[in-house]
PDB file of N, CA and C in Angstrom:
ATOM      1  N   UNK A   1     301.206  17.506 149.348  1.00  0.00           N
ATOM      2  CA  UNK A   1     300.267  18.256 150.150  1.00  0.00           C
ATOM      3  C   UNK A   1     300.303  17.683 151.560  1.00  0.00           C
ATOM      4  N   UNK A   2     299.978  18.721 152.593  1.00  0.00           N
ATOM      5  CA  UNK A   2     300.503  18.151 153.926  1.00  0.00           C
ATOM      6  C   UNK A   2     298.645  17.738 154.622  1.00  0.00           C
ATOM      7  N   UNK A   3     299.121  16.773 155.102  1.00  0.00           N
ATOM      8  CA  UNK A   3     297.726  16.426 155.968  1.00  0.00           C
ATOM      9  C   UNK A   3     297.961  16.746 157.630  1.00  0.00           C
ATOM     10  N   UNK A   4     296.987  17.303 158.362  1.00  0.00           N
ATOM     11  CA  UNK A   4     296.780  17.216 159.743  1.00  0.00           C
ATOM     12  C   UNK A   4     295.736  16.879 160.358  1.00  0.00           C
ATOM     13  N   UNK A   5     295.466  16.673 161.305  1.00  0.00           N
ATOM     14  CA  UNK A   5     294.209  16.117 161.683  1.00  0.00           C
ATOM     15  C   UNK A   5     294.514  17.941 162.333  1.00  0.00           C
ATOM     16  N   UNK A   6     291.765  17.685 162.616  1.00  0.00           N
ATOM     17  CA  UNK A   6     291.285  19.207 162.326  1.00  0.00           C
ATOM     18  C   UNK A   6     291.441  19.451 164.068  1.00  0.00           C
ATOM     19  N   UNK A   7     291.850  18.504 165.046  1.00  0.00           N
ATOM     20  CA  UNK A   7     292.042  18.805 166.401  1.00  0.00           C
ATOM     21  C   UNK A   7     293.556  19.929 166.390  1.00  0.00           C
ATOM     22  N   UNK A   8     294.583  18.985 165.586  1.00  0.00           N
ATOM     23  CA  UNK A   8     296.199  19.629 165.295  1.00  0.00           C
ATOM     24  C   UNK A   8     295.681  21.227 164.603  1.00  0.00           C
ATOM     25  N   UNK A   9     295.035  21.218 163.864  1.00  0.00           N
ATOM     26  CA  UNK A   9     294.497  22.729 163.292  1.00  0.00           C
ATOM     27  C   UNK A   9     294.251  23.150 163.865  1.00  0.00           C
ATOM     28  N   UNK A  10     293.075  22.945 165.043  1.00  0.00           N
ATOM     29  CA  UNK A  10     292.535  23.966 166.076  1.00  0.00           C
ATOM     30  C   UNK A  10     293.713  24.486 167.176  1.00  0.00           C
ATOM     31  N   UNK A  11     294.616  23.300 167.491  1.00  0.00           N
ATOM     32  CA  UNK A  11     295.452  24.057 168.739  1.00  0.00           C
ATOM     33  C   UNK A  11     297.044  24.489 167.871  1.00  0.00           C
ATOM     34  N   UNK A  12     296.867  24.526 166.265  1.00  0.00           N
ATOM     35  CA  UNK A  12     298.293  25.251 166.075  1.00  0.00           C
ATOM     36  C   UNK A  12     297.607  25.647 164.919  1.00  0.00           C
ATOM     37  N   UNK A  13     296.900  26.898 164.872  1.00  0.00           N
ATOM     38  CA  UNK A  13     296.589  27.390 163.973  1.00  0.00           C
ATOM     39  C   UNK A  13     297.534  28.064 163.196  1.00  0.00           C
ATOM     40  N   UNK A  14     298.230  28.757 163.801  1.00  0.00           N
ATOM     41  CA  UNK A  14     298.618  30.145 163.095  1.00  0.00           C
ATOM     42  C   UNK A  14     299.735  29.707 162.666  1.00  0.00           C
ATOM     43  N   UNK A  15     300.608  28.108 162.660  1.00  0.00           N
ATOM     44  CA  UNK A  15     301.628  27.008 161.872  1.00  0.00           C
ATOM     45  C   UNK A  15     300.937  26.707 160.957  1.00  0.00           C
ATOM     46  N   UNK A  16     299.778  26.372 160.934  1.00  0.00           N
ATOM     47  CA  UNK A  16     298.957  25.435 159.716  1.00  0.00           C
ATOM     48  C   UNK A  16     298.440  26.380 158.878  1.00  0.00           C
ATOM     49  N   UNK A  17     298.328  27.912 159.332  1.00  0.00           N
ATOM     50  CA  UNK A  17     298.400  28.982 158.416  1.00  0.00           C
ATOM     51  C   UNK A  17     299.645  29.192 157.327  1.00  0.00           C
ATOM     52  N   UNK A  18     300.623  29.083 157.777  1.00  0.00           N
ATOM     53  CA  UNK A  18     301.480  29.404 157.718  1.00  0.00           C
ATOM     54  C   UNK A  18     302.108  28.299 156.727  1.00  0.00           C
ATOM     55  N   UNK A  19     301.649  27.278 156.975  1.00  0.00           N
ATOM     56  CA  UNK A  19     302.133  26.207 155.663  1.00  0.00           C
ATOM     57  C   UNK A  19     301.023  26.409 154.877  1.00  0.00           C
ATOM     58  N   UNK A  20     299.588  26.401 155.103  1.00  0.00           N
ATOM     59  CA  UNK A  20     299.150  27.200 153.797  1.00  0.00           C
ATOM     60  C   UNK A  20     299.725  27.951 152.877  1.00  0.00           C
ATOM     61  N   UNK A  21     299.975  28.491 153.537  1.00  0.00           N
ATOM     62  CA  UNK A  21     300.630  30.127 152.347  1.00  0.00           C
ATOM     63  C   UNK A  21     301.609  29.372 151.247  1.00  0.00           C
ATOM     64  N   UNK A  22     302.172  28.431 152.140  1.00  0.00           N
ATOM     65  CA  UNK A  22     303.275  27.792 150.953  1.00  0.00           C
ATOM     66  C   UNK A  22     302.914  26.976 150.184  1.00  0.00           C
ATOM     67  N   UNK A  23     301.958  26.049 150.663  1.00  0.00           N
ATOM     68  CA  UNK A  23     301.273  24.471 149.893  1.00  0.00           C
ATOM     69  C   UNK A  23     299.848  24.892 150.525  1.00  0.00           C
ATOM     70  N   UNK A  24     299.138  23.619 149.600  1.00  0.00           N
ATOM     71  CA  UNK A  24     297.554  23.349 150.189  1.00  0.00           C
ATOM     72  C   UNK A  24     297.867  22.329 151.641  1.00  0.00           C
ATOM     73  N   UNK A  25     296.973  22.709 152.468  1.00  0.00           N
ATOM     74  CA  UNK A  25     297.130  21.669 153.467  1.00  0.00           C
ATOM     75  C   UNK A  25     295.645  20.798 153.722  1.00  0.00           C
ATOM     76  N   UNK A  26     295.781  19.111 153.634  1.00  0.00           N
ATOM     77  CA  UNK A  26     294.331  18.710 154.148  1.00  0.00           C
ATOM     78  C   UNK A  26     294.003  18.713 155.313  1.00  0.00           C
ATOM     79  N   UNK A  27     292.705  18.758 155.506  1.00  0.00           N
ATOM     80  CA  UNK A  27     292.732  18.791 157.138  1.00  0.00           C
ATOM     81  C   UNK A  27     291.553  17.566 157.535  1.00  0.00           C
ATOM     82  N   UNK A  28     291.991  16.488 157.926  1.00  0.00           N
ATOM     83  CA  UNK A  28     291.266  15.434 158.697  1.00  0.00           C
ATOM     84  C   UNK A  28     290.436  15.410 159.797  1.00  0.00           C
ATOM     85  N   UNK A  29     289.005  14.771 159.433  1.00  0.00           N
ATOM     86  CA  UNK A  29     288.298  14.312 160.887  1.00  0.00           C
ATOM     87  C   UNK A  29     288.051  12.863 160.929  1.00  0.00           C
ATOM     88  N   UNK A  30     288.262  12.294 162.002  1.00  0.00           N
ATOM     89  CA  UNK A  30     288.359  10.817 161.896  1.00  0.00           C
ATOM     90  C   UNK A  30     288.663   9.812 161.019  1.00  0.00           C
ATOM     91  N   UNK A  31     289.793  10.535 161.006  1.00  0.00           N
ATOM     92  CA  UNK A  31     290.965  10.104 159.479  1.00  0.00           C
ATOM     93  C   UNK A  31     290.103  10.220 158.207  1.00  0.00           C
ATOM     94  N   UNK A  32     289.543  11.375 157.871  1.00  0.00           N
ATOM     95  CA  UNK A  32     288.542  11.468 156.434  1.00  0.00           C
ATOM     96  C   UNK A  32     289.371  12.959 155.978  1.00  0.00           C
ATOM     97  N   UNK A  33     289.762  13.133 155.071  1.00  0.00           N
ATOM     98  CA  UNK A  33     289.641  14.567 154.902  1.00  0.00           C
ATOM     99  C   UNK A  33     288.444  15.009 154.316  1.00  0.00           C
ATOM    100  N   UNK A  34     288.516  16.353 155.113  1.00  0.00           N
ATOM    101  CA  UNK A  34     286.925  17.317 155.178  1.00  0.00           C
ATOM    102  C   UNK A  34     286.836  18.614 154.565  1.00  0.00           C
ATOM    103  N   UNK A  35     288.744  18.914 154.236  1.00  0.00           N
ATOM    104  CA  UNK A  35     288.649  20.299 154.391  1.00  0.00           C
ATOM    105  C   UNK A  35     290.176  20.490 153.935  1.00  0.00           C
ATOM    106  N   UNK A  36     290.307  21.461 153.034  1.00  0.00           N
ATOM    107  CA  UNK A  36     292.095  21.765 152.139  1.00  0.00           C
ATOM    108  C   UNK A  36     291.838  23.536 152.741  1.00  0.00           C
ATOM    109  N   UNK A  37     293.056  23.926 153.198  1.00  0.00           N
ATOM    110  CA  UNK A  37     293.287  24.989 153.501  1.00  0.00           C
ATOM    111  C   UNK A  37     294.228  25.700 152.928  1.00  0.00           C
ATOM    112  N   UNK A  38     294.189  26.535 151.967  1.00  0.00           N
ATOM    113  CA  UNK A  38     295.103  27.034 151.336  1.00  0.00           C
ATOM    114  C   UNK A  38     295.548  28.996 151.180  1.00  0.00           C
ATOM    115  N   UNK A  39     295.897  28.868 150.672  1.00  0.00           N
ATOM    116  CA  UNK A  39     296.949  30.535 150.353  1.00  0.00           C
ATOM    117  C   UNK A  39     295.561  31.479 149.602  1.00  0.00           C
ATOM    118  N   UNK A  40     295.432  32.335 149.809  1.00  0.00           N
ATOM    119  CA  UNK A  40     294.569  33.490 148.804  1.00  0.00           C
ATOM    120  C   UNK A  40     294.740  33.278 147.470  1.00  0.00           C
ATOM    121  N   UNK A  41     296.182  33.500 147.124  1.00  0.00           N
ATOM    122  CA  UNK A  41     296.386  33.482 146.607  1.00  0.00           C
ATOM    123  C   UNK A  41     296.391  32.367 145.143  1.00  0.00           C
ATOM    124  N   UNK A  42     296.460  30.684 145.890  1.00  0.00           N
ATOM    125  CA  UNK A  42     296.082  29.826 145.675  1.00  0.00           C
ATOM    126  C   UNK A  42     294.904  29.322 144.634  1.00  0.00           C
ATOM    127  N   UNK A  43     293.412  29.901 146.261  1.00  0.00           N
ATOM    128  CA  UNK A  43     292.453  30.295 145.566  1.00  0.00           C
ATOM    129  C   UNK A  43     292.053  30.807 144.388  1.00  0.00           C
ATOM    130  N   UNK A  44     292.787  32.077 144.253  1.00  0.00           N
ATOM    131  CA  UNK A  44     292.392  32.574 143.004  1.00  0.00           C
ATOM    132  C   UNK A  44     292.425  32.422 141.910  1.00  0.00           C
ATOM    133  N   UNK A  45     293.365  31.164 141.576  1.00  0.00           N
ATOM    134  CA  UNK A  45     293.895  30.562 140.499  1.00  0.00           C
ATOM    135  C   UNK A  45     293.240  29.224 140.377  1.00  0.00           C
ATOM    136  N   UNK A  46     292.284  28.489 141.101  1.00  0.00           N
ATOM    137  CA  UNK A  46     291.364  27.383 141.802  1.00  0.00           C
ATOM    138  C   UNK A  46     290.068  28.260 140.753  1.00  0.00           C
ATOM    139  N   UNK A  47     290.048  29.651 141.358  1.00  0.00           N
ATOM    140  CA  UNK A  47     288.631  30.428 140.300  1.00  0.00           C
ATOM    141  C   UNK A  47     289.038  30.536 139.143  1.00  0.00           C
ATOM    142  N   UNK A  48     289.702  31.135 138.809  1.00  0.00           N
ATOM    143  CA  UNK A  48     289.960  31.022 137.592  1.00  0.00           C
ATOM    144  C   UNK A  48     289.605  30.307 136.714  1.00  0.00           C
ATOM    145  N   UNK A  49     290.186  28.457 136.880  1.00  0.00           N
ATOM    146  CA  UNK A  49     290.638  27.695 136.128  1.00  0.00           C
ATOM    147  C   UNK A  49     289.041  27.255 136.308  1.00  0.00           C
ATOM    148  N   UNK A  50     288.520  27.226 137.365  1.00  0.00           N
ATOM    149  CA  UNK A  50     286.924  26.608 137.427  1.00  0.00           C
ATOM    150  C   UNK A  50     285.920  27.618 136.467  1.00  0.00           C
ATOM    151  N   UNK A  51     286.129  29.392 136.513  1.00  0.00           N
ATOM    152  CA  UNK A  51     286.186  30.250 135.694  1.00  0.00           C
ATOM    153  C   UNK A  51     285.714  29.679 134.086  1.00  0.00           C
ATOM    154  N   UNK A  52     287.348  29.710 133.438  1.00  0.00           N
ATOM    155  CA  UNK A  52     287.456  29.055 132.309  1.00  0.00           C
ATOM    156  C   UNK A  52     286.810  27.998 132.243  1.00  0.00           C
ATOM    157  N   UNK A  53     286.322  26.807 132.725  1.00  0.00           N
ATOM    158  CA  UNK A  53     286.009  25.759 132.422  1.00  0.00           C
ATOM    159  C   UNK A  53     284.950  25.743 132.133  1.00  0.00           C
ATOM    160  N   UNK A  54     283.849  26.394 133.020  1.00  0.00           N
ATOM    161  CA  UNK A  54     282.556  26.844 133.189  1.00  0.00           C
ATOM    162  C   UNK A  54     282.428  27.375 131.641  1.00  0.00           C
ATOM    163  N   UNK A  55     283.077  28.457 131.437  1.00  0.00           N
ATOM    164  CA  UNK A  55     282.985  29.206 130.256  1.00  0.00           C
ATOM    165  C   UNK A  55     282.930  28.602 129.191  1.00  0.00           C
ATOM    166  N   UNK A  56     284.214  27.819 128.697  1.00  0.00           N
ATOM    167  CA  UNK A  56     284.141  26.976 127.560  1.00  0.00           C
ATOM    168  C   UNK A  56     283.109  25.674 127.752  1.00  0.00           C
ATOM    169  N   UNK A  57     282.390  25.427 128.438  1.00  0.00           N
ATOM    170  CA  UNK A  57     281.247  24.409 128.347  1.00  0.00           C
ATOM    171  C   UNK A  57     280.172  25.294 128.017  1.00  0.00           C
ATOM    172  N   UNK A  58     279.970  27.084 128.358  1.00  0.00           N
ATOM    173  CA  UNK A  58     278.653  27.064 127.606  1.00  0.00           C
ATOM    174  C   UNK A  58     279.288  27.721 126.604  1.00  0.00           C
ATOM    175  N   UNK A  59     280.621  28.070 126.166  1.00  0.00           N
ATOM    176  CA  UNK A  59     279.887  28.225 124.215  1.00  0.00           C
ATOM    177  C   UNK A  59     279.970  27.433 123.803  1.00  0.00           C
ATOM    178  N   UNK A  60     280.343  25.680 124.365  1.00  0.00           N
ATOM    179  CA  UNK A  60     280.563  24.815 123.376  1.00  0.00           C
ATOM    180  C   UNK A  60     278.822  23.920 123.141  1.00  0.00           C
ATOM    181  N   UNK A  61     278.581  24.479 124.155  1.00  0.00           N
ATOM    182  CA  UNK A  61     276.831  23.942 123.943  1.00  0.00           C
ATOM    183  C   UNK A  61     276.207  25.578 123.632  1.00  0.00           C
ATOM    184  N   UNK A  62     276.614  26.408 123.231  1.00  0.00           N
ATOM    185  CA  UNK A  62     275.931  27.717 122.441  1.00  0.00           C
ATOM    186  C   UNK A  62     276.185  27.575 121.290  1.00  0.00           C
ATOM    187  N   UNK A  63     277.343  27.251 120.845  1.00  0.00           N
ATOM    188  CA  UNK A  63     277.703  26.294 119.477  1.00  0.00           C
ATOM    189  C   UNK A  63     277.214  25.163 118.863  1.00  0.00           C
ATOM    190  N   UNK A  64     276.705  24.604 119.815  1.00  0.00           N
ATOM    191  CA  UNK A  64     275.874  23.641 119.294  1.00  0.00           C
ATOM    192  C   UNK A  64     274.319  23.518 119.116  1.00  0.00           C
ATOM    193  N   UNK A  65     274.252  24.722 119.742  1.00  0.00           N
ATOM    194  CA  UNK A  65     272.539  25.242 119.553  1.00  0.00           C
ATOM    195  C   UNK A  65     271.738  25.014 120.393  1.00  0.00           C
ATOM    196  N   UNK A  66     271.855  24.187 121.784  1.00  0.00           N
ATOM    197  CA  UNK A  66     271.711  24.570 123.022  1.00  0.00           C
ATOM    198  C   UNK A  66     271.646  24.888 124.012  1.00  0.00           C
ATOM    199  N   UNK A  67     272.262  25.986 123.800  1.00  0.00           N
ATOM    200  CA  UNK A  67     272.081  27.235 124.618  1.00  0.00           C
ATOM    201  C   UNK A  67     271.144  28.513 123.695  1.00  0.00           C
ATOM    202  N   UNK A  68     269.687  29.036 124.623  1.00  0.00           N
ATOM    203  CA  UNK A  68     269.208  30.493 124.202  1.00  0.00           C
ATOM    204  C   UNK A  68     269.900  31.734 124.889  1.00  0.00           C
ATOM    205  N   UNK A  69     269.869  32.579 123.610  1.00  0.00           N
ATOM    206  CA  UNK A  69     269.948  33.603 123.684  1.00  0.00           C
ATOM    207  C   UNK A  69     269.389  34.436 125.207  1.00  0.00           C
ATOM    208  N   UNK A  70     269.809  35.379 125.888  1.00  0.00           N
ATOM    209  CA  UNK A  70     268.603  35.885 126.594  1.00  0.00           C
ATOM    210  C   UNK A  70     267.268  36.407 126.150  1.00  0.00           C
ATOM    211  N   UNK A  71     267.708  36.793 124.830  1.00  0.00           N
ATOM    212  CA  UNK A  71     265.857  37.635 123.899  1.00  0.00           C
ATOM    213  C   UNK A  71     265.231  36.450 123.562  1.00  0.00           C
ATOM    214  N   UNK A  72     266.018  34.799 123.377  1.00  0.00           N
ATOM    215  CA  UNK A  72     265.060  34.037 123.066  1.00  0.00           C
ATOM    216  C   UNK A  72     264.307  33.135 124.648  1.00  0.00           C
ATOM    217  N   UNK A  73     264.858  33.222 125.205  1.00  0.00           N
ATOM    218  CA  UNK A  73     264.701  33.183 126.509  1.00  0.00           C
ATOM    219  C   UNK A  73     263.400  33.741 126.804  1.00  0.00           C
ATOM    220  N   UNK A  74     263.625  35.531 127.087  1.00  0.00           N
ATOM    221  CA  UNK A  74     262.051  35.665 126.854  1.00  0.00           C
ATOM    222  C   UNK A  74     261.138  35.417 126.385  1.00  0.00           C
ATOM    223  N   UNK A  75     261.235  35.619 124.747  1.00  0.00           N
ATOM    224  CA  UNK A  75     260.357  34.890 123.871  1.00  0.00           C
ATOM    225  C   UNK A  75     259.489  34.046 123.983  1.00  0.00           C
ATOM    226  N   UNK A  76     260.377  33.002 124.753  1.00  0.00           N
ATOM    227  CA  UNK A  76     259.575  32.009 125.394  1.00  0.00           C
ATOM    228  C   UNK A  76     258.905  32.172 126.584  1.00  0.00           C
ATOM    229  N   UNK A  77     259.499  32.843 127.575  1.00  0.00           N
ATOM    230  CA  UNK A  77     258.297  32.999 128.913  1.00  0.00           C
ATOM    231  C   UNK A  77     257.384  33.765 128.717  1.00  0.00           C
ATOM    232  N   UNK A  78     257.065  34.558 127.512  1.00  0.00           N
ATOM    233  CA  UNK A  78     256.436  35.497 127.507  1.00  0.00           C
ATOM    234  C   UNK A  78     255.169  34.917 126.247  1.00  0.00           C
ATOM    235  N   UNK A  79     256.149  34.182 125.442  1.00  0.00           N
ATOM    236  CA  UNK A  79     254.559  33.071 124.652  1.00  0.00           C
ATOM    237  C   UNK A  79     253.955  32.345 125.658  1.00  0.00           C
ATOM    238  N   UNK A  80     254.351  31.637 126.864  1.00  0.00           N
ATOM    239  CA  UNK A  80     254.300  30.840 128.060  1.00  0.00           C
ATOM    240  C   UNK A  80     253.157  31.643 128.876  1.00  0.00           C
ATOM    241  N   UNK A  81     253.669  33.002 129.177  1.00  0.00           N
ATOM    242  CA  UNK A  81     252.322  33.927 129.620  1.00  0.00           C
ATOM    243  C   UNK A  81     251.338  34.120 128.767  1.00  0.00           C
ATOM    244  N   UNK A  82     251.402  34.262 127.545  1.00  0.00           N
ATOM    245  CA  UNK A  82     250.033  34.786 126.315  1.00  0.00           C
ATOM    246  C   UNK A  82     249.346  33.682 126.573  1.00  0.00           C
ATOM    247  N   UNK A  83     250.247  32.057 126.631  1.00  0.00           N
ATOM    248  CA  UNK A  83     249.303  31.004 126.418  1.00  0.00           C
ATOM    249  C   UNK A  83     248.725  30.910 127.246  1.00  0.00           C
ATOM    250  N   UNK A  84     248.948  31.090 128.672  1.00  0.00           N
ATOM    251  CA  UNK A  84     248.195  30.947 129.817  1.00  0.00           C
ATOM    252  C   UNK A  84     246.620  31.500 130.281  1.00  0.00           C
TER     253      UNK A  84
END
């Protein structure tokens, strides 16, 4: 992955675009990186995989019986209101 500092980004943008498209690029402020600039395309496969991951953590805690239902969900805000 290519690093630039975020001054080199501002005055050659449309190069540091342009290696996006091919790789992720980091982009540095006072030698820290702050910021990865990458392809659309990239992205979408970044959602995805965060997507899936998300997903299989809640049926694996819906499987295990903590996670409610949405009807039990109500159930409860709505005994929560009677009790009130």
């Amino acid at each position: 992955m290519a690093t630039i500092t975020a001054t080199e980004t501002k005055n050659r943008f449309g190069k540091v675009l342009q290696q996006a498209i091919k790789e992720p690029v980091t982009i540095e402020k006072s030698g820290s990186p702050v910021a990865v600039l990458m392809s659309y395309e990239m992205f979408g496969h970044y959602q995805a995989i965060e997507d899936y991951y998300w997903g299989a953590r809640a049926r694996a805690v819906r499987e295990q019986g903590g996670y409610l239902e949405s009807a039990a969900v109500l159930d409860k805000i709505q005994k929560r209101l009677d009790d009130a």
